[in-house]
PDB file of N, CA and C in Angstrom:
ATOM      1  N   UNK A   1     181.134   4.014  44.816  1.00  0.00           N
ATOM      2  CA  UNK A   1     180.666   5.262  44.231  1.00  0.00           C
ATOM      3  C   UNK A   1     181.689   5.723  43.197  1.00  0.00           C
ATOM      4  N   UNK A   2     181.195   6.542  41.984  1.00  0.00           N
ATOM      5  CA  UNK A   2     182.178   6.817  41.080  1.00  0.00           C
ATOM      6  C   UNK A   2     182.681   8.045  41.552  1.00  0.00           C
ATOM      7  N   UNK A   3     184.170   8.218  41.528  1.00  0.00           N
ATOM      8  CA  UNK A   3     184.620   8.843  42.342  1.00  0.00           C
ATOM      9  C   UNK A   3     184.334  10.110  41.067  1.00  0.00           C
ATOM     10  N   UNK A   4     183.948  10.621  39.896  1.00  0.00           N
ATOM     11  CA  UNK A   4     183.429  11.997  39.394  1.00  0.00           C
ATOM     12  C   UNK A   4     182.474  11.977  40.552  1.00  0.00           C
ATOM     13  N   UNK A   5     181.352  11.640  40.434  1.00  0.00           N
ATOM     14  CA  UNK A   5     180.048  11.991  41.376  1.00  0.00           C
ATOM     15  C   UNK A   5     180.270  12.726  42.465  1.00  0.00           C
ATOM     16  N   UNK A   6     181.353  11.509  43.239  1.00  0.00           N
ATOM     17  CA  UNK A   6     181.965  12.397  44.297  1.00  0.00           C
ATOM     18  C   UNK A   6     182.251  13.639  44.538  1.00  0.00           C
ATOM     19  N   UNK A   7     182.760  13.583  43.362  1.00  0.00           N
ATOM     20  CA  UNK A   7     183.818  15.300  43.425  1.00  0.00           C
ATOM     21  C   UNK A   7     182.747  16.285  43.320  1.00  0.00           C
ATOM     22  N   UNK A   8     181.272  16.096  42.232  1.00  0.00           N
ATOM     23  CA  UNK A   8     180.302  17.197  42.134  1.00  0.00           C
ATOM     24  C   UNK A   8     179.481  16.760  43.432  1.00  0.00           C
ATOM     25  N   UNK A   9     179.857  15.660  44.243  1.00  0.00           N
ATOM     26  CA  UNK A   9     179.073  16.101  45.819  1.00  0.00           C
ATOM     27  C   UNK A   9     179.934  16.688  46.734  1.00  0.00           C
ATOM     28  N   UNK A  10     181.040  16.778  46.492  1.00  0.00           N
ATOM     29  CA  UNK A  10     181.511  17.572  47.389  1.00  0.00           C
ATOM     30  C   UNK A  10     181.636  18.826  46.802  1.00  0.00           C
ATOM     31  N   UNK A  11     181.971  19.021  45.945  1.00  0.00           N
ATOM     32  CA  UNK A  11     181.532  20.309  45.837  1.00  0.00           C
ATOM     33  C   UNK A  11     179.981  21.425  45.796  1.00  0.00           C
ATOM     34  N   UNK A  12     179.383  20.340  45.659  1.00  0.00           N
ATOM     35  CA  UNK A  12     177.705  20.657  45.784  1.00  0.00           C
ATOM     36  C   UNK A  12     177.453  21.225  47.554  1.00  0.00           C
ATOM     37  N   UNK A  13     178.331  20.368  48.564  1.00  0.00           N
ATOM     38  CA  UNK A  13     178.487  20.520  49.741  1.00  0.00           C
ATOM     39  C   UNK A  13     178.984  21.822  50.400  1.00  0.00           C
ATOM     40  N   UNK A  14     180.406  21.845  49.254  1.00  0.00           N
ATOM     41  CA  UNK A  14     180.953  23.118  49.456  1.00  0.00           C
ATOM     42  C   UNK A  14     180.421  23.899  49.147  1.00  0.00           C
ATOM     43  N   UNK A  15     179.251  24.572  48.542  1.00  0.00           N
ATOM     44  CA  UNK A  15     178.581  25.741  48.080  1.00  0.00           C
ATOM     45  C   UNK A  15     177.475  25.729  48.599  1.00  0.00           C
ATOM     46  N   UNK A  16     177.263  25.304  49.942  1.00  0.00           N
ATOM     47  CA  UNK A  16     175.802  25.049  50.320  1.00  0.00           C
ATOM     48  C   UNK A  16     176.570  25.999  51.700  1.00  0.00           C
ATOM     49  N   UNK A  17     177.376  26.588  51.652  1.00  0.00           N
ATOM     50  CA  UNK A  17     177.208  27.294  52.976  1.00  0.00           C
ATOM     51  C   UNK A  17     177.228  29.045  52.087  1.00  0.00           C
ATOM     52  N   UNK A  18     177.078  28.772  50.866  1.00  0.00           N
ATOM     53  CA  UNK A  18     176.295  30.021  50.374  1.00  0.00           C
ATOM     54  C   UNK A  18     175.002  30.390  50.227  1.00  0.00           C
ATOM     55  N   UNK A  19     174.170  29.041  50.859  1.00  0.00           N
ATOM     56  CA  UNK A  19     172.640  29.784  52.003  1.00  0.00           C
ATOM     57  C   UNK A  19     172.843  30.854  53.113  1.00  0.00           C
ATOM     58  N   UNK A  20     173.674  30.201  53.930  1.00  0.00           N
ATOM     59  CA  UNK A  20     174.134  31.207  54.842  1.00  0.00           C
ATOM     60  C   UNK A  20     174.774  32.455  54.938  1.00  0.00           C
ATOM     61  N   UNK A  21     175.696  32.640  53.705  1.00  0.00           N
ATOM     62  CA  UNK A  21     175.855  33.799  52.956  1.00  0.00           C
ATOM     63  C   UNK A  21     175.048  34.797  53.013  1.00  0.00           C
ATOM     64  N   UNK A  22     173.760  34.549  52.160  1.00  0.00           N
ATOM     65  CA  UNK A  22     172.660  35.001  51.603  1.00  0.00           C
ATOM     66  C   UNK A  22     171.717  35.491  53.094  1.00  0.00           C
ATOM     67  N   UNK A  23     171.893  34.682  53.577  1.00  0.00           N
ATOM     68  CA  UNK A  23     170.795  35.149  54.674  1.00  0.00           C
ATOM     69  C   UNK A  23     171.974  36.202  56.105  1.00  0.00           C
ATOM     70  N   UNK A  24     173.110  35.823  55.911  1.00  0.00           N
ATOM     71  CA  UNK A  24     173.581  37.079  56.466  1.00  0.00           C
ATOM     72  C   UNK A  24     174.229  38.408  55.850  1.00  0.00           C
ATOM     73  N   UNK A  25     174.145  38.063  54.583  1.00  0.00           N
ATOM     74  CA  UNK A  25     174.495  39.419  54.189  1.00  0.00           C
ATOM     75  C   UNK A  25     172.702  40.601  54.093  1.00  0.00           C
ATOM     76  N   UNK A  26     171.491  39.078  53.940  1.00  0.00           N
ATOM     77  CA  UNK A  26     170.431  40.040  54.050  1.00  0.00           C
ATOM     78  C   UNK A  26     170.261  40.965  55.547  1.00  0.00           C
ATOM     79  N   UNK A  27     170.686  40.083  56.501  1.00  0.00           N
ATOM     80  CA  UNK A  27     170.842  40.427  58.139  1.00  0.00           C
ATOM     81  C   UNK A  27     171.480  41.440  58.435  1.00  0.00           C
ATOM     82  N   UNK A  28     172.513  41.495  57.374  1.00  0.00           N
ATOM     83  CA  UNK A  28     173.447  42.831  57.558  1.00  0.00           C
ATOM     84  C   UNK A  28     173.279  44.171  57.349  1.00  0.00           C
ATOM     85  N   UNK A  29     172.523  43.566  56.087  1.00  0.00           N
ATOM     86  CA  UNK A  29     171.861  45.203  55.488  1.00  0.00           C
ATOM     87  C   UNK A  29     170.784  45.828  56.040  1.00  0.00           C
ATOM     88  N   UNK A  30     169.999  44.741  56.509  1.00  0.00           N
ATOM     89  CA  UNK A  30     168.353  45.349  57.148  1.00  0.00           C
ATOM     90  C   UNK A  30     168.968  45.873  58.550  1.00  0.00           C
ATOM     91  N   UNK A  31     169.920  45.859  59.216  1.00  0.00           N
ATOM     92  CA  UNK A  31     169.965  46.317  60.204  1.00  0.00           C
ATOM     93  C   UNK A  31     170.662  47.524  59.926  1.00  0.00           C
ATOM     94  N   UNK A  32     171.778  47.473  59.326  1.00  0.00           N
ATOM     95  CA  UNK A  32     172.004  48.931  58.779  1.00  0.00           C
ATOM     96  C   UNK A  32     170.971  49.930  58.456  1.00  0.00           C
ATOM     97  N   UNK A  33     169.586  49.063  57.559  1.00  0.00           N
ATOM     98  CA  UNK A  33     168.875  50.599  57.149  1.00  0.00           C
ATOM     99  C   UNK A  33     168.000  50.841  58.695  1.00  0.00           C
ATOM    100  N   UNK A  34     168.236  49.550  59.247  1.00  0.00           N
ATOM    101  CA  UNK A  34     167.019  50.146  60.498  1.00  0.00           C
ATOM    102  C   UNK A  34     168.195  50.939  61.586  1.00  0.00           C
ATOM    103  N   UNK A  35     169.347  50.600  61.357  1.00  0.00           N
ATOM    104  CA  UNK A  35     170.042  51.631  62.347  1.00  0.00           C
ATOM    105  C   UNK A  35     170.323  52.930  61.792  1.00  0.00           C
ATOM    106  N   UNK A  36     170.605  53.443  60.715  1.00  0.00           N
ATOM    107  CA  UNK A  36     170.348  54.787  59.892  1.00  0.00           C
ATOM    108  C   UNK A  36     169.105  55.299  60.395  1.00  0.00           C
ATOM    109  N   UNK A  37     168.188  54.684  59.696  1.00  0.00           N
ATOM    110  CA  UNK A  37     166.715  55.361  59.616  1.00  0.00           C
ATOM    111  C   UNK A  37     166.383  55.774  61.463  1.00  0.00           C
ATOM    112  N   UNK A  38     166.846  54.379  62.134  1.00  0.00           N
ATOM    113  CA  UNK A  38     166.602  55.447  63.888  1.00  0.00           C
ATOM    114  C   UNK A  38     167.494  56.265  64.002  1.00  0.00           C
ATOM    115  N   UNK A  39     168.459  56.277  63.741  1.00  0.00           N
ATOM    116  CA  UNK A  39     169.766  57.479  64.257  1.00  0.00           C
ATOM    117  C   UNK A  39     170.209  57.601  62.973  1.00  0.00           C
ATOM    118  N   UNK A  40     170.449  59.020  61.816  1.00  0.00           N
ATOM    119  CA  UNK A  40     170.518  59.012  60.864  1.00  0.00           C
ATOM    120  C   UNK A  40     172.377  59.922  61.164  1.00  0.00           C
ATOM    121  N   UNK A  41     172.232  60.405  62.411  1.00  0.00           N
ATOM    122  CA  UNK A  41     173.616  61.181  62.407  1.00  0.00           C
ATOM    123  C   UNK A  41     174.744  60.197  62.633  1.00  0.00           C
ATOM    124  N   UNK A  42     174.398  58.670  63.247  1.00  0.00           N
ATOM    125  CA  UNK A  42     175.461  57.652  63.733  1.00  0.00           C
ATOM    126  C   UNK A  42     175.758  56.833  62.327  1.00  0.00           C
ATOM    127  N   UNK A  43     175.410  57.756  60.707  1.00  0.00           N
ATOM    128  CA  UNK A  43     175.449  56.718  59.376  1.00  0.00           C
ATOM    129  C   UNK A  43     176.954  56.367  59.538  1.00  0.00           C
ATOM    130  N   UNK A  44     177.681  57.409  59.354  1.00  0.00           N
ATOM    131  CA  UNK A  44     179.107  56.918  59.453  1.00  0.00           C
ATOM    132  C   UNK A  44     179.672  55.834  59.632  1.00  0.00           C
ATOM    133  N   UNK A  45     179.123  55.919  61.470  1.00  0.00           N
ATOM    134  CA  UNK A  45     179.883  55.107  62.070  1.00  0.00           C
ATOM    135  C   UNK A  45     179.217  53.592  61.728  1.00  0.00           C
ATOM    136  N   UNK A  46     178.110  53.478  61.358  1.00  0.00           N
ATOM    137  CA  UNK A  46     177.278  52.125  61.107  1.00  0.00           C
ATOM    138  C   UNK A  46     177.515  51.389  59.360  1.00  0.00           C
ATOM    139  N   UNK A  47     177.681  52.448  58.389  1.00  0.00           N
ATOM    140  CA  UNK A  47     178.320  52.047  57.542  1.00  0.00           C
ATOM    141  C   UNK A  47     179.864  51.663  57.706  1.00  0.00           C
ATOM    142  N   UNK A  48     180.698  51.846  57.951  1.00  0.00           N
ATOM    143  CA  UNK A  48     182.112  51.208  58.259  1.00  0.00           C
ATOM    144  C   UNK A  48     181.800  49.830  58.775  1.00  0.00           C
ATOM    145  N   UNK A  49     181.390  49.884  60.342  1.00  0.00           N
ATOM    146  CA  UNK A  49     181.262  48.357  60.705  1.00  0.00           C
ATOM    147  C   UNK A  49     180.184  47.709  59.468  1.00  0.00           C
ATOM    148  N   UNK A  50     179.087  47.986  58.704  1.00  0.00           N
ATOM    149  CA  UNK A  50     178.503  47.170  58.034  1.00  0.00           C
ATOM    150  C   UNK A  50     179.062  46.970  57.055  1.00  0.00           C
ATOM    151  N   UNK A  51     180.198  47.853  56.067  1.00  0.00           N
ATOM    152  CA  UNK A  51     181.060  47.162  55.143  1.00  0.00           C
ATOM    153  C   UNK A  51     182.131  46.274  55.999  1.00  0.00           C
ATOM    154  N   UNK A  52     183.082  46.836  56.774  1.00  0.00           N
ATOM    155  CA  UNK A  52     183.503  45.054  57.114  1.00  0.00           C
ATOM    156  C   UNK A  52     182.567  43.778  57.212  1.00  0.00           C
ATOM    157  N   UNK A  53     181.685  43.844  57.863  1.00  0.00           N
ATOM    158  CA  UNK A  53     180.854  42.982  57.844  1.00  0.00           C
ATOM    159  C   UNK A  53     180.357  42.200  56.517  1.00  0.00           C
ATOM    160  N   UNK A  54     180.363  43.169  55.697  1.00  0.00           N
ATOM    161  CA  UNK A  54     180.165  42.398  54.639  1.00  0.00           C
ATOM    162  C   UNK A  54     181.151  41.822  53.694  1.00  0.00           C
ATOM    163  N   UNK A  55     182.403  42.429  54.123  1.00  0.00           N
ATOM    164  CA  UNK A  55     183.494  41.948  53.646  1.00  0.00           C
ATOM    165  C   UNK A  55     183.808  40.467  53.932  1.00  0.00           C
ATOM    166  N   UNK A  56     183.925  40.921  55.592  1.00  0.00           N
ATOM    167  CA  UNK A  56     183.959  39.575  56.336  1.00  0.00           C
ATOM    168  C   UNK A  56     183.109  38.122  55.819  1.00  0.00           C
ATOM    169  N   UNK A  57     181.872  38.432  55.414  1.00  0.00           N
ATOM    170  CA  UNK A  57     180.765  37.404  55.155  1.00  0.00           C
ATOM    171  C   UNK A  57     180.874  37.003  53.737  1.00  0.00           C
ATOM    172  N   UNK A  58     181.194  38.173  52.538  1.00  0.00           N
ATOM    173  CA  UNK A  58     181.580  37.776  51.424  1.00  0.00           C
ATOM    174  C   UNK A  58     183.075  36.776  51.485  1.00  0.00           C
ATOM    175  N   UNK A  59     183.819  37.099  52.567  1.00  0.00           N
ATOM    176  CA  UNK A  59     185.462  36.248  52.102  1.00  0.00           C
ATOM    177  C   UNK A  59     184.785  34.336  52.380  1.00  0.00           C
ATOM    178  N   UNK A  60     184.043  34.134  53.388  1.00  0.00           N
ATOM    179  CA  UNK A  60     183.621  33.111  53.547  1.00  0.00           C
ATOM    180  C   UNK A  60     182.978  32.613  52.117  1.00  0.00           C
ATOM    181  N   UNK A  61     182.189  33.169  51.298  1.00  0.00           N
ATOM    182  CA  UNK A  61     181.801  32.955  50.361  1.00  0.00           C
ATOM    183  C   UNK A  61     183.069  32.407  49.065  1.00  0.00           C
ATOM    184  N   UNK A  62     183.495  33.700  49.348  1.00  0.00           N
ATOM    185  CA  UNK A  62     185.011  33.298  48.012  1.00  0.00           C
ATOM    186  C   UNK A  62     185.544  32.253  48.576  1.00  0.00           C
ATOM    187  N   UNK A  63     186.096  31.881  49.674  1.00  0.00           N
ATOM    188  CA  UNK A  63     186.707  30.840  49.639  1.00  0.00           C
ATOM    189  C   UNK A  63     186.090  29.133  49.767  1.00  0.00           C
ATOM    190  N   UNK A  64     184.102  28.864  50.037  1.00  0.00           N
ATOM    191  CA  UNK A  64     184.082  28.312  49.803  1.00  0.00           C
ATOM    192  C   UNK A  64     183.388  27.877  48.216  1.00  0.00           C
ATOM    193  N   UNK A  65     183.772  28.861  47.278  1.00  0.00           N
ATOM    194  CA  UNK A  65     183.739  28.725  46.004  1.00  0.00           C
ATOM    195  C   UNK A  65     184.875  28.396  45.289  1.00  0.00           C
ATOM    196  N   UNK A  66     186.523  28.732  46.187  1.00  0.00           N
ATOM    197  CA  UNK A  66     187.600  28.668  45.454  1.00  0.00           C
ATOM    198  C   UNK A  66     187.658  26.888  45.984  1.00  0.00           C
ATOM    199  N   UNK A  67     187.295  26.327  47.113  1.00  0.00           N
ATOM    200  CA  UNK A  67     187.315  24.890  47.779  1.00  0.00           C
ATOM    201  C   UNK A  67     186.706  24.201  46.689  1.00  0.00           C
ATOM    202  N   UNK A  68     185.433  24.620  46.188  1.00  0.00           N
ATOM    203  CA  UNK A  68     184.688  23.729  45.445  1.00  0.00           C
ATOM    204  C   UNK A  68     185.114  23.581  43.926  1.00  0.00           C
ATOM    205  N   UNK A  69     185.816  24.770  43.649  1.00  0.00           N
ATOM    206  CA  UNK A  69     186.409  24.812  42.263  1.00  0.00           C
ATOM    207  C   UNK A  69     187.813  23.672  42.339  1.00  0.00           C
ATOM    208  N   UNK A  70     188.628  23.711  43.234  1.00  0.00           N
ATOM    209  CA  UNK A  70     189.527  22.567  43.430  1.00  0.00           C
ATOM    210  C   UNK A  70     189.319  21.183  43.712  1.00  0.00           C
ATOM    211  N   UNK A  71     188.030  20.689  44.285  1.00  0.00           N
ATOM    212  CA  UNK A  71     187.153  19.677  44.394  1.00  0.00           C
ATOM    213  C   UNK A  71     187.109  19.271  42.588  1.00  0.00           C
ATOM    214  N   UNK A  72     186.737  20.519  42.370  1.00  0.00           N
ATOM    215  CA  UNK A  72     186.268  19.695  40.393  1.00  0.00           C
ATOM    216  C   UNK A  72     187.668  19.510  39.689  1.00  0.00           C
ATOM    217  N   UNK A  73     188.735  20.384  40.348  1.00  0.00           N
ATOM    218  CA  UNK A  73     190.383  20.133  39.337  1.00  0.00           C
ATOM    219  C   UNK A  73     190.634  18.967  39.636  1.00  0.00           C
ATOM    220  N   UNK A  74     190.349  18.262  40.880  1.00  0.00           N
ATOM    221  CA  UNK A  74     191.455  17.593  41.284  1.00  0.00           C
ATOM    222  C   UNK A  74     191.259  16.048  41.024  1.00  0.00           C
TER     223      UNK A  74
END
């Protein structure tokens, strides 16, 4: 195998766990508006844990974008 190819399959690899991204940051939010909208006085406390949460789920993202960007330097 030519080892370019390689490098855009592994990095093609590495950015494929930004499906999962996508479908938990959608997971994150729909439960936030459905936990607001039932209890609208607990927003506070449900926004805090849902921004970490999304912090948390975005850092997975950055770093397997910074993996795949070093896949193509190297």
């Amino acid at each position: 195998m030519d080892p370019v190819a390689a490098k855009f399959i592994g990095a093609g690899i590495a950015m494929f766990a930004a499906l999962g991204v996508g479908l938990g940051l959608g997971n994150i939010f729909s439960s936030y508006i459905n936990a607001t909208s039932r209890n609208p006085s607990a927003e506070p406390k449900f926004k805090t844990m849902t921004f970490i949460g999304f912090a948390a789920t975005e850092l997975v993202l950055i770093l397997c974008f910074v993996i795949a960007i070093v896949m193509l330097q190297s």
